[in-house]
Protein backbone atom coordinates (compact mmCIF):
# COMPACT_ATOMS: atom_id res chain seq x y z
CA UNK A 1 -25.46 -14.14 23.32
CA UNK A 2 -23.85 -11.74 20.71
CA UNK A 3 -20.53 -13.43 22.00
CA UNK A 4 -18.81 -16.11 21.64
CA UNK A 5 -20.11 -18.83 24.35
CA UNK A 6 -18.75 -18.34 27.48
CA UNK A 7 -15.60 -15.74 25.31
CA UNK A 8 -14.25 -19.39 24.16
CA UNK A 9 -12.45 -18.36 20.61
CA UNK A 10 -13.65 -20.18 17.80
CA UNK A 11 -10.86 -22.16 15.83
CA UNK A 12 -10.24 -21.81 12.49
CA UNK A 13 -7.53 -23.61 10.24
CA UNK A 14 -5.94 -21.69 7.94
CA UNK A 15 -3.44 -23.50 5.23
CA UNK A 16 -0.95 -20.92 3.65
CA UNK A 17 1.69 -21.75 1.26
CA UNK A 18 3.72 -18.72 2.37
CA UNK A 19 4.52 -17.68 5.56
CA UNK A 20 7.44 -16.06 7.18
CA UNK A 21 10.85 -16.16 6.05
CA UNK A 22 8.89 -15.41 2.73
CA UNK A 23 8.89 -11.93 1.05
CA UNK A 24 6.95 -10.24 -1.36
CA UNK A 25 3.46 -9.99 -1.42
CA UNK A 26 2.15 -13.03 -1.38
CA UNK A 27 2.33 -13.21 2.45
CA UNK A 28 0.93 -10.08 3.63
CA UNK A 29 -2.48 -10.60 3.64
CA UNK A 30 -2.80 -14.23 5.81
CA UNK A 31 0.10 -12.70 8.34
CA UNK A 32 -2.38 -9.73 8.80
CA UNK A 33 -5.75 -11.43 9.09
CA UNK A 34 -4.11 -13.92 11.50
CA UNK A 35 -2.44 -10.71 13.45
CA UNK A 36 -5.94 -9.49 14.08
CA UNK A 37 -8.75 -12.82 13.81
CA UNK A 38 -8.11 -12.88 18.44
CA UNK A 39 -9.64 -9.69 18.63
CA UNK A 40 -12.92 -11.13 17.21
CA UNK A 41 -13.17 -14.40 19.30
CA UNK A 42 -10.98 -16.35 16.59
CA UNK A 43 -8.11 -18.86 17.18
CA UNK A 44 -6.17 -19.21 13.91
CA UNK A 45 -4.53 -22.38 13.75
CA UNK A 46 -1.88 -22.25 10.44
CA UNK A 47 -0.61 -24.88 8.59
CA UNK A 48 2.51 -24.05 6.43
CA UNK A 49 5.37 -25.76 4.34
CA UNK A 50 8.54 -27.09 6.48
CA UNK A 51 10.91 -26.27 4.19
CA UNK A 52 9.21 -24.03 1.14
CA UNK A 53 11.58 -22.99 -1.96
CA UNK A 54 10.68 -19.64 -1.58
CA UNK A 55 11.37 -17.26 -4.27
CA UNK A 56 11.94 -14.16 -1.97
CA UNK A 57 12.63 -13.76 1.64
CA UNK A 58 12.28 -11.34 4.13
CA UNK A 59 13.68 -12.35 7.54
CA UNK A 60 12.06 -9.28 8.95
CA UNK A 61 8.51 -10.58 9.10
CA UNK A 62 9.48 -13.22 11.70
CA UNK A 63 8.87 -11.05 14.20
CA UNK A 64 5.36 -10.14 12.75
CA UNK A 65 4.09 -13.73 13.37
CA UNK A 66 1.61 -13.11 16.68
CA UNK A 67 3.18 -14.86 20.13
CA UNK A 68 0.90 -17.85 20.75
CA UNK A 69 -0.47 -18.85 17.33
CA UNK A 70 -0.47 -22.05 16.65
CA UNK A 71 1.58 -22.54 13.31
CA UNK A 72 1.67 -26.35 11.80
CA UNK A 73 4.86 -27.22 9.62
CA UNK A 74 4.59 -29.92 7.11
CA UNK A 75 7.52 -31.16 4.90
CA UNK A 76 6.82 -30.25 1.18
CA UNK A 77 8.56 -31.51 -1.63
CA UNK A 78 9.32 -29.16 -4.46
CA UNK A 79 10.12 -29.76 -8.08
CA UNK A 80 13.04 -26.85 -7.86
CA UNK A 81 16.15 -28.85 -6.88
CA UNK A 82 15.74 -31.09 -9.78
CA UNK A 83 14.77 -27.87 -11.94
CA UNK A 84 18.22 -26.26 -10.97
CA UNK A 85 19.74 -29.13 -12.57
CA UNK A 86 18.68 -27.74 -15.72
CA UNK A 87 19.04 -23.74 -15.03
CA UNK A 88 19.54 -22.54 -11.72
CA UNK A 89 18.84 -18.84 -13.29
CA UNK A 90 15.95 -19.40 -14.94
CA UNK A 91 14.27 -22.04 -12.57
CA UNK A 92 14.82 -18.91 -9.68
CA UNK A 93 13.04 -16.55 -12.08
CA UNK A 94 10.59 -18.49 -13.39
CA UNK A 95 9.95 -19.74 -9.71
CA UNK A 96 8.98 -15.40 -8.98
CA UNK A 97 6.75 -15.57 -12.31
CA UNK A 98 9.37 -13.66 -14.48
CA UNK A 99 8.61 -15.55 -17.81
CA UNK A 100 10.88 -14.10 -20.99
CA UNK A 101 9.02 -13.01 -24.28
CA UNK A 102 8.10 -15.62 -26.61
CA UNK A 103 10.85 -14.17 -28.97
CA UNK A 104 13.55 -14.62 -26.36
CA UNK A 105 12.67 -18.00 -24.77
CA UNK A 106 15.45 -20.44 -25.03
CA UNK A 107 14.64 -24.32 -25.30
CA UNK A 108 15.89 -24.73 -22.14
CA UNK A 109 13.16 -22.50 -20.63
CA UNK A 110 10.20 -23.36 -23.37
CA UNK A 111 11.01 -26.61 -21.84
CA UNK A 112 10.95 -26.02 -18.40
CA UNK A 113 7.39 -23.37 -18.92
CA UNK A 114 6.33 -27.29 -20.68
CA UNK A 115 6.90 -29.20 -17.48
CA UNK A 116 5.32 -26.42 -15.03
CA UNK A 117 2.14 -26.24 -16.97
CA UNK A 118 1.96 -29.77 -17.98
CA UNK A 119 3.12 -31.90 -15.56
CA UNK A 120 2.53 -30.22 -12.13
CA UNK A 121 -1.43 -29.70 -12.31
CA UNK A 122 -2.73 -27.28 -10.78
CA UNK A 123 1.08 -25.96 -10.29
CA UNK A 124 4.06 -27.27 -8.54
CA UNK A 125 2.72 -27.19 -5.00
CA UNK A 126 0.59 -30.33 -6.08
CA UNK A 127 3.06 -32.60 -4.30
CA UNK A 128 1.60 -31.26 -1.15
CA UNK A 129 -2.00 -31.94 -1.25
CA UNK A 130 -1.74 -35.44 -0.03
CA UNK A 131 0.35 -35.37 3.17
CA UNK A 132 -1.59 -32.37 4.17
CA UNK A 133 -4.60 -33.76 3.32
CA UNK A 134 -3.71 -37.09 5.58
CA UNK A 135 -2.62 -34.67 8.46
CA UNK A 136 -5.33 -32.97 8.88
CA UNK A 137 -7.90 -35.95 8.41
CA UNK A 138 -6.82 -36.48 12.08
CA UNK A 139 -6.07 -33.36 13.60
CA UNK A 140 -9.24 -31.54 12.22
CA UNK A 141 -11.73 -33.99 14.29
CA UNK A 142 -9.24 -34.31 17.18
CA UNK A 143 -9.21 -30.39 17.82
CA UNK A 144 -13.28 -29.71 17.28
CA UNK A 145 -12.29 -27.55 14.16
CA UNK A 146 -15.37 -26.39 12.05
CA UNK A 147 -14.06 -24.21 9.78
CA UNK A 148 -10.77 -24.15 7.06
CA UNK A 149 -10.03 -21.60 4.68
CA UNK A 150 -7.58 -22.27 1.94
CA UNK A 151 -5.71 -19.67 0.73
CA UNK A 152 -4.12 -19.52 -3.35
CA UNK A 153 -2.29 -19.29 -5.38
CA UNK A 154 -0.51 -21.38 -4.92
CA UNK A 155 -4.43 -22.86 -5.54
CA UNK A 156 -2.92 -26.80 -5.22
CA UNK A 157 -4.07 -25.58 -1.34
CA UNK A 158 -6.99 -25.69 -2.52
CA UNK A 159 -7.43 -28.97 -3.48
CA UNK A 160 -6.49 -30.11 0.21
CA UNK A 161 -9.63 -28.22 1.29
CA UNK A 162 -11.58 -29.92 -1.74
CA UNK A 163 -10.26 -33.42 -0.52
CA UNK A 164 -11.45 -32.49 3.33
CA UNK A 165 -14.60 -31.06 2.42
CA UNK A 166 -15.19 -34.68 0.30
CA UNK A 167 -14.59 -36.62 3.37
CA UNK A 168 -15.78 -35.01 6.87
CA UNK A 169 -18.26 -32.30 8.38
CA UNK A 170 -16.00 -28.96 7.43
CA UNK A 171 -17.10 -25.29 6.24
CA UNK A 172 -14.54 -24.38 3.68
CA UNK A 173 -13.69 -20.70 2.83
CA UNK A 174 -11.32 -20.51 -0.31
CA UNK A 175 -9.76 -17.11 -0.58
CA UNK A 176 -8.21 -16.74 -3.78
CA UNK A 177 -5.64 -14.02 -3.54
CA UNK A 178 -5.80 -13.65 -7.26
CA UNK A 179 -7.98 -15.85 -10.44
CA UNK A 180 -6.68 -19.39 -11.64
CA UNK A 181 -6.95 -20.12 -15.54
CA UNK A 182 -7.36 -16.31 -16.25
CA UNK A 183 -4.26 -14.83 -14.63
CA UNK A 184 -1.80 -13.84 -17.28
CA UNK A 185 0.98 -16.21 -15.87
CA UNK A 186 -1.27 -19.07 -16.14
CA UNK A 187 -1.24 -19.04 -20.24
CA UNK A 188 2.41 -18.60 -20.78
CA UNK A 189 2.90 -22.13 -19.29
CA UNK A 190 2.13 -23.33 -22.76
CA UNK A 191 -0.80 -25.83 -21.76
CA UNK A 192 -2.20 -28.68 -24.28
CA UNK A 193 -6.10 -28.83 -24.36
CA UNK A 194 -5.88 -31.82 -22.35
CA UNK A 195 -4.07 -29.68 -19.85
CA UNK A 196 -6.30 -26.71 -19.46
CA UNK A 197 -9.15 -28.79 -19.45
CA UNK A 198 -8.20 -30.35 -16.39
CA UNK A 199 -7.14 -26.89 -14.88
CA UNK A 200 -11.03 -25.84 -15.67
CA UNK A 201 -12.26 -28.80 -13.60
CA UNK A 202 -10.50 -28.38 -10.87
CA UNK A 203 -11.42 -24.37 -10.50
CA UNK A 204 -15.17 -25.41 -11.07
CA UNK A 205 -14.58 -28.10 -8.63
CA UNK A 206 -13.30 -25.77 -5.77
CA UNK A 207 -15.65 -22.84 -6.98
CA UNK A 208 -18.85 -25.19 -6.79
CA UNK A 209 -17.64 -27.35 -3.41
CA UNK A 210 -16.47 -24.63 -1.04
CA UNK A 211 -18.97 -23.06 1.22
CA UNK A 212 -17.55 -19.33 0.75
CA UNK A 213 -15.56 -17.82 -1.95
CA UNK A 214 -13.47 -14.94 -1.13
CA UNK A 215 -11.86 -12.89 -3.21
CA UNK A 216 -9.54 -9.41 -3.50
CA UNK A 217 -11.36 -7.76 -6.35
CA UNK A 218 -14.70 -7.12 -8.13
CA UNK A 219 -13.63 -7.61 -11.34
CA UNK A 220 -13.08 -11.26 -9.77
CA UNK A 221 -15.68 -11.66 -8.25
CA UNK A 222 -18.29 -11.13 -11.47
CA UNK A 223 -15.71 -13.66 -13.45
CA UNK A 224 -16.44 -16.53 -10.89
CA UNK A 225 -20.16 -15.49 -10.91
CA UNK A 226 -20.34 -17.21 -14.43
CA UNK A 227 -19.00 -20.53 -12.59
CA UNK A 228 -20.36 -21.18 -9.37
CA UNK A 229 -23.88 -20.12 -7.44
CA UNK A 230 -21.73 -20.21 -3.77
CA UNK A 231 -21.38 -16.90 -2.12
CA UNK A 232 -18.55 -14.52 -3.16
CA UNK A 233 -17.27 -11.60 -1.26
CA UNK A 234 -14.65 -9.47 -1.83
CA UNK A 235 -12.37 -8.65 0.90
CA UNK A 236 -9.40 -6.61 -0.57
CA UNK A 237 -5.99 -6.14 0.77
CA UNK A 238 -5.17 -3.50 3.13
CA UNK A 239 -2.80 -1.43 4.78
CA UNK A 240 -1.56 -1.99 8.84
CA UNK A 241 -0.27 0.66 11.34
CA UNK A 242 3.76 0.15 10.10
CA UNK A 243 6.34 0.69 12.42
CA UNK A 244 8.90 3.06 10.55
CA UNK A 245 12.48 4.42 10.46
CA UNK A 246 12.20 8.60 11.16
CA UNK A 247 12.30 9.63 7.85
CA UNK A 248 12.08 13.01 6.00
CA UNK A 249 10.64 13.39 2.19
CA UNK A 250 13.94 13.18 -0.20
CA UNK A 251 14.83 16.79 -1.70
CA UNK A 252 14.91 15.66 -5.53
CA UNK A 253 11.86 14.68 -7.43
CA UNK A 254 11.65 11.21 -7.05
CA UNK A 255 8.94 9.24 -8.58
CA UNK A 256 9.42 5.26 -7.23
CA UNK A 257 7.75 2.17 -8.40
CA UNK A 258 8.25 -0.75 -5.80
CA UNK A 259 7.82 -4.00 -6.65
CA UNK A 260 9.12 -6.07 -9.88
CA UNK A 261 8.66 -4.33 -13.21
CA UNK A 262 8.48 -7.59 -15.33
CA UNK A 263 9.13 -7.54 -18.92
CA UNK A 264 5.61 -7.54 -19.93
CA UNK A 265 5.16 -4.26 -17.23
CA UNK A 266 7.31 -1.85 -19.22
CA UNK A 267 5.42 1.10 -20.32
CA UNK A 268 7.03 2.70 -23.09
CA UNK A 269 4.87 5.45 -23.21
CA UNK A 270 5.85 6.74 -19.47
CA UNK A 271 9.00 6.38 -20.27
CA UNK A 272 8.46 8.57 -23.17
CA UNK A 273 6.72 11.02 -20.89
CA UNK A 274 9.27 11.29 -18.73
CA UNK A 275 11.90 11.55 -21.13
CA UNK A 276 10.28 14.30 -22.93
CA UNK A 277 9.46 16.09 -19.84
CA UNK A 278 13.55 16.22 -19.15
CA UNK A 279 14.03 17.52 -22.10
CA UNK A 280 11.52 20.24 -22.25
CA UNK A 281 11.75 21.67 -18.42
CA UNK A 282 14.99 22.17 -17.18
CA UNK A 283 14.24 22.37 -13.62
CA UNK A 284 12.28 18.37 -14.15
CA UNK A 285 15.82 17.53 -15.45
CA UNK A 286 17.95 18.59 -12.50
CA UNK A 287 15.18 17.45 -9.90
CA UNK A 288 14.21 14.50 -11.15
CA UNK A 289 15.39 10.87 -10.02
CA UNK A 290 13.36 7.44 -10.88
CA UNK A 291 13.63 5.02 -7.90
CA UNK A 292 13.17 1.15 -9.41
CA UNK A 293 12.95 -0.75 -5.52
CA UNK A 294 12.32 -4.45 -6.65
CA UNK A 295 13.34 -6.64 -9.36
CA UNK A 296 13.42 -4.95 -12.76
CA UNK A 297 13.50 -7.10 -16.10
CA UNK A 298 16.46 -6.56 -19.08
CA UNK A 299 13.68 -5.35 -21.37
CA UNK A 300 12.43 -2.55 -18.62
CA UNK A 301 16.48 -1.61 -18.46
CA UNK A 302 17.08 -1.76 -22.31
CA UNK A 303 13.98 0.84 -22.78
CA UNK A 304 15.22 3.29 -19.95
CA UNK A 305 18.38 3.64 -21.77
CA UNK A 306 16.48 3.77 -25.36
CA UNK A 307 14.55 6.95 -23.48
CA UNK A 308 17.89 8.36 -22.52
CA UNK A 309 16.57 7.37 -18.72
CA UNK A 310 19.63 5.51 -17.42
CA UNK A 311 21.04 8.77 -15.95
CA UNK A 312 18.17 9.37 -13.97
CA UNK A 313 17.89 5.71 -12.68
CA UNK A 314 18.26 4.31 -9.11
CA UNK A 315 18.09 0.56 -9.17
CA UNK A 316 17.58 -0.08 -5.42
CA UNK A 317 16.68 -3.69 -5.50
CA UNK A 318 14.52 -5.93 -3.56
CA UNK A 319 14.33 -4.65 -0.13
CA UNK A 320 12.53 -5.79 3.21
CA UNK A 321 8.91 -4.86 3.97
CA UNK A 322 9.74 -2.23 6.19
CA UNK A 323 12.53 -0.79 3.78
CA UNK A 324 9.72 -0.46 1.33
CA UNK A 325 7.51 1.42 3.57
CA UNK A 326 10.55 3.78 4.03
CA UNK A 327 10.72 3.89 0.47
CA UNK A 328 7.08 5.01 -0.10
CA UNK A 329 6.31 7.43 2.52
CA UNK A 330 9.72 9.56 2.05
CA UNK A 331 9.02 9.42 -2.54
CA UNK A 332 7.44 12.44 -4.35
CA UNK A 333 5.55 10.94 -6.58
CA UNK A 334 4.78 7.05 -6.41
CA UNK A 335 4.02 4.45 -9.40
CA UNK A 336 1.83 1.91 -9.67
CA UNK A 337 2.34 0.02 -12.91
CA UNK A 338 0.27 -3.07 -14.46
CA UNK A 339 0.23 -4.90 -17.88
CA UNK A 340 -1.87 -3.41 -20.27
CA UNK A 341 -4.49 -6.32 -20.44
CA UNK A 342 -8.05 -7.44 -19.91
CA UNK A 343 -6.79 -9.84 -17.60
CA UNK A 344 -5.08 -7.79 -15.20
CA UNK A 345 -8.44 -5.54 -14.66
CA UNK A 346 -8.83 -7.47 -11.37
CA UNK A 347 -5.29 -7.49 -10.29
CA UNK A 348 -5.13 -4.81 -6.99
CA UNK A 349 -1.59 -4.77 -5.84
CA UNK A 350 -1.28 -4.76 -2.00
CA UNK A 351 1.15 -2.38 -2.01
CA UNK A 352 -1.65 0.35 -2.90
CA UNK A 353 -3.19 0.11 -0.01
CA UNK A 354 0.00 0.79 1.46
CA UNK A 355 1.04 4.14 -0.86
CA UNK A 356 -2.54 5.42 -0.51
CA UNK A 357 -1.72 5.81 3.08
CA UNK A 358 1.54 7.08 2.63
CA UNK A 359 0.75 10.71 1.80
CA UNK A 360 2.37 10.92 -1.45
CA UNK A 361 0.42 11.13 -4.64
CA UNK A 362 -0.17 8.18 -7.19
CA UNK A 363 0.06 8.15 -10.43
CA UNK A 364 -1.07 4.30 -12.06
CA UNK A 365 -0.89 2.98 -15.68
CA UNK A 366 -3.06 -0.09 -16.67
CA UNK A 367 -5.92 -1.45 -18.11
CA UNK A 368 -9.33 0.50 -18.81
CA UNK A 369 -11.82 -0.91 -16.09
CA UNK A 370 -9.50 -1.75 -13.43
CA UNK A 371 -10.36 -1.77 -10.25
CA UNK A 372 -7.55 0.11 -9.31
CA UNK A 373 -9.13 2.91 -11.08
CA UNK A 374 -12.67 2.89 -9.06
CA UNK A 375 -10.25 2.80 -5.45
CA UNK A 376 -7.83 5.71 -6.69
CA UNK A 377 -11.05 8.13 -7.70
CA UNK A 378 -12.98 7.04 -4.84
CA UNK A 379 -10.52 7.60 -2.52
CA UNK A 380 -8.89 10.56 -4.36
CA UNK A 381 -5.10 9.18 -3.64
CA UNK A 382 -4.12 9.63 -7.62
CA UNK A 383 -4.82 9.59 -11.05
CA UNK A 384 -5.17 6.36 -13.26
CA UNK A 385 -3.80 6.08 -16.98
CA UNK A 386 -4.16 3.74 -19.65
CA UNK A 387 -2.01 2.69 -22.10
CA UNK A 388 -3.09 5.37 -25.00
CA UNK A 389 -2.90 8.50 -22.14
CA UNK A 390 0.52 9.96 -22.89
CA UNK A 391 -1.09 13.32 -23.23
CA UNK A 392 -2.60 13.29 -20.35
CA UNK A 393 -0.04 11.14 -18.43
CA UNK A 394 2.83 13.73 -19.01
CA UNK A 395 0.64 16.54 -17.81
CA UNK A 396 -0.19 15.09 -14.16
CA UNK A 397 3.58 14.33 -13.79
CA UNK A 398 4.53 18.20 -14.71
CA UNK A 399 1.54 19.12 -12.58
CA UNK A 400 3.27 17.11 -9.69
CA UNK A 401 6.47 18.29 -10.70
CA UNK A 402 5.47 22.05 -10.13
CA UNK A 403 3.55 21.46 -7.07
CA UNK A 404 7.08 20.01 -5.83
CA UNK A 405 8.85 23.23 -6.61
CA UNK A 406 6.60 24.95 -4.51
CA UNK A 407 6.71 22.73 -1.88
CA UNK A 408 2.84 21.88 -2.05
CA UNK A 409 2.94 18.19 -3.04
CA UNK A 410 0.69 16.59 -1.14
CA UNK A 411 -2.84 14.22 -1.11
CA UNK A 412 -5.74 14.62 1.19
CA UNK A 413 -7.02 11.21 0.88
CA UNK A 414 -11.00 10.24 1.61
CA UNK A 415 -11.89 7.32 3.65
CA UNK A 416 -9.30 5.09 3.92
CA UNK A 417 -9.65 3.34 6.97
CA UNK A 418 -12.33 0.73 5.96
CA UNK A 419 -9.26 -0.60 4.04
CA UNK A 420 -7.33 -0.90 7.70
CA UNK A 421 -6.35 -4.34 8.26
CA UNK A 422 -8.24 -4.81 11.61
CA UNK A 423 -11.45 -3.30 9.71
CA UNK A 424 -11.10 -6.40 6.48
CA UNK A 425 -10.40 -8.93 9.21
CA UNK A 426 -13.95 -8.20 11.21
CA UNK A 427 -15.34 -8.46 7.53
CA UNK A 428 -13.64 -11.70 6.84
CA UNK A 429 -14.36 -12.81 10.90
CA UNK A 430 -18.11 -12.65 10.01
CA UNK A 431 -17.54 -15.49 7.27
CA UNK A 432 -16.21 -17.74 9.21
């Protein structure tokens, strides 16, 4: 039969680190697969922290957890309380992966990036591996569950799939949402040999034990090739059918970023653009407003006013999912920004999917050979910059700019929906 037997859903265990009251990306993508796995003869069966320190929350996505799923809480204990102790500011930003320069890291925090990276291997999650682990030793073979997918970072989860796979009859999927020891976070935490060494082993451990690897990008996907033989696939993030606010596109010319602009994403050189293009167009300069909706660093702040940008600037904030939605789809001009570095070449932001089906035009600064790039030109949704493109940069934004004053800004995207939720999770439902 091509169905399940008999229609009886197949149960899978998922185990998330974030979950609902969390914000901020991290959550999207298991909240979405789970909405969906039911419609192709899957019973998702979560397992999440009790009482996680998250770093953001958004109380709105409550209501997006589907009625009936089964969703298994398990106390974790966190490292942040005694953190606090030392710096409840920078344990809180440190916690969200805002790391300070080098040049501007005070003892208190080299000390504290020390401990993370030193002490709490693979990260600080690791205190939940066991009890997990113990949990679901029993409730695995008392349920008939074949199949668990751990989902990182955090990627301690994926040690408790390690430790089940080690010890009874399981296929184990390990998504990684993005890479372990290549991420650019990962070598601020100021590792000793000893240290990284054992952050290798474990990824080669995971990589080589789990059944299925699945991850968001290409670029990933060829970097784990070098490690393991298992099967990779690359299941991306997507966009879902939002509910929004009625909403009508603002009358200046606003160009938004959403999401954090950490002090490593700063780039000077569209903020030169932009300053230059106030200066030389009169109508840019009256039009023109720059929409920051997230956290934004001191060092992204201090070059806005070195530009002469400050006057321009509306510093929104972190706002709920469905504010950001708002945000996007009512924007002239949206920006996707990334650090300029061969490790962020595999780093696709979910909220892309998100703007490329918002009808506004994108205009995205990062590495050369991102996959960002190939998705943007394939699906004709904007233009993609590196780091050395003022030139060209600056002329796409006047481009925009004059296409506003005639009232003609707009995209006609090319196949989008095979990045539709419902459409990744019947990919990721054939894995399983």
């Amino acid at each position: 039969m091509s169905l399940r037997k008999q229609n009886v859903p197949k149960k899978v265990l998922i185990v998330a680190y974030y979950w609902p009251p969390a914000g901020g990306p991290g959550v999207q993508r298991w909240l979405k697969f789970i909405k969906y796995l039911p419609q192709f003869g899957i019973e998702p069966i979560v397992v999440v922290p009790d009482n996680a320190t998250y770093p953001l929350t958004d109380l709105s996505l409550t209501a997006e957890v589907p009625k009936g799923v089964t969703v298994l809480k398990i106390p974790i204990k966190e490292p942040y309380k005694i953190a606090k102790l030392f710096s409840k500011k920078k344990t809180a930003t440190i916690s969200k992966g805002v790391i300070s320069t080098a040049q501007k890291q005070s003892f208190v925090e080299q000390l504290m990036l020390f401990v993370r990276g030193n002490f709490f291997i693979p990260d600080a999650r690791m205190g939940w591996v066991k009890p997990v682990t113990k949990f679901l030793l029993e409730y695995i073979p008392k349920h008939k569950i074949k199949t668990v997918i751990t989902t990182g970072p955090p990627h301690s989860l994926h040690l408790i799939g390690l430790n089940l796979k080690q010890k009874i009859t399981i296929k184990w999927l390990a998504d990684f949402r993005d890479p372990w020891t290549t991420i650019g976070y990962h070598k601020q935490l100021k590792l000793t040999a000893a240290s990284q060494k054992k952050h290798k082993a474990y990824e080669k451990e995971v990589l080589c034990t789990a059944d299925t690897v699945i991850v968001t990008s290409a670029v990933t996907k060829f970097e784990f090739e070098s490690i393991t033989t298992k099967p990779i696939h690359v299941i991306t993030n997507g966009f879902d059918d939002e509910t929004v606010a009625p909403f009508t596109l603002d009358k200046a010319f606003t160009i938004a970023h959403i999401g954090s602009l950490l002090s490593k994403r700063n780039p000077e050189l569209l903020w030169e653009a932009l300053s230059d293009l106030t200066l030389e167009h009169s109508g840019f300069k009256d039009d023109f407003q720059l929409n920051l909706v997230g956290f934004v660093s001191e060092d992204v702040l201090v070059s806005l006013e070195k530009h002469n940008l400050t006057p321009y600037l509306n510093k929104v904030g972190y706002v709920s999912h469905k504010e950001a939605i708002n945000f996007q789809k009512k924007s002239q001009l949206l920006l996707l920004i990334e650090i300029d570095s061969k490790d962020t070449r595999c780093i696709i932001p979910g909220k892309l999917f998100e703007y490329m089906v918002s009808g506004r035009p994108i205009v995205a600064l990062g590495p050369e050979g991102s996959d960002v790039a190939q998705i943007l030109k394939a699906t004709q949704t904007g233009n993609y910059f590196s780091y050395l493109d003022k030139h060209a940069l600056k002329k796409i934004i006047f481009e925009h700019y004059t296409a506003y004053a005639k009232g003609e800004l707009n995209v006609q995207p090319l196949d989008l929906q095979k990045y539709h939720r419902k459409q990744l999770t019947k990919t990721l439902s054939q894995l399983v």
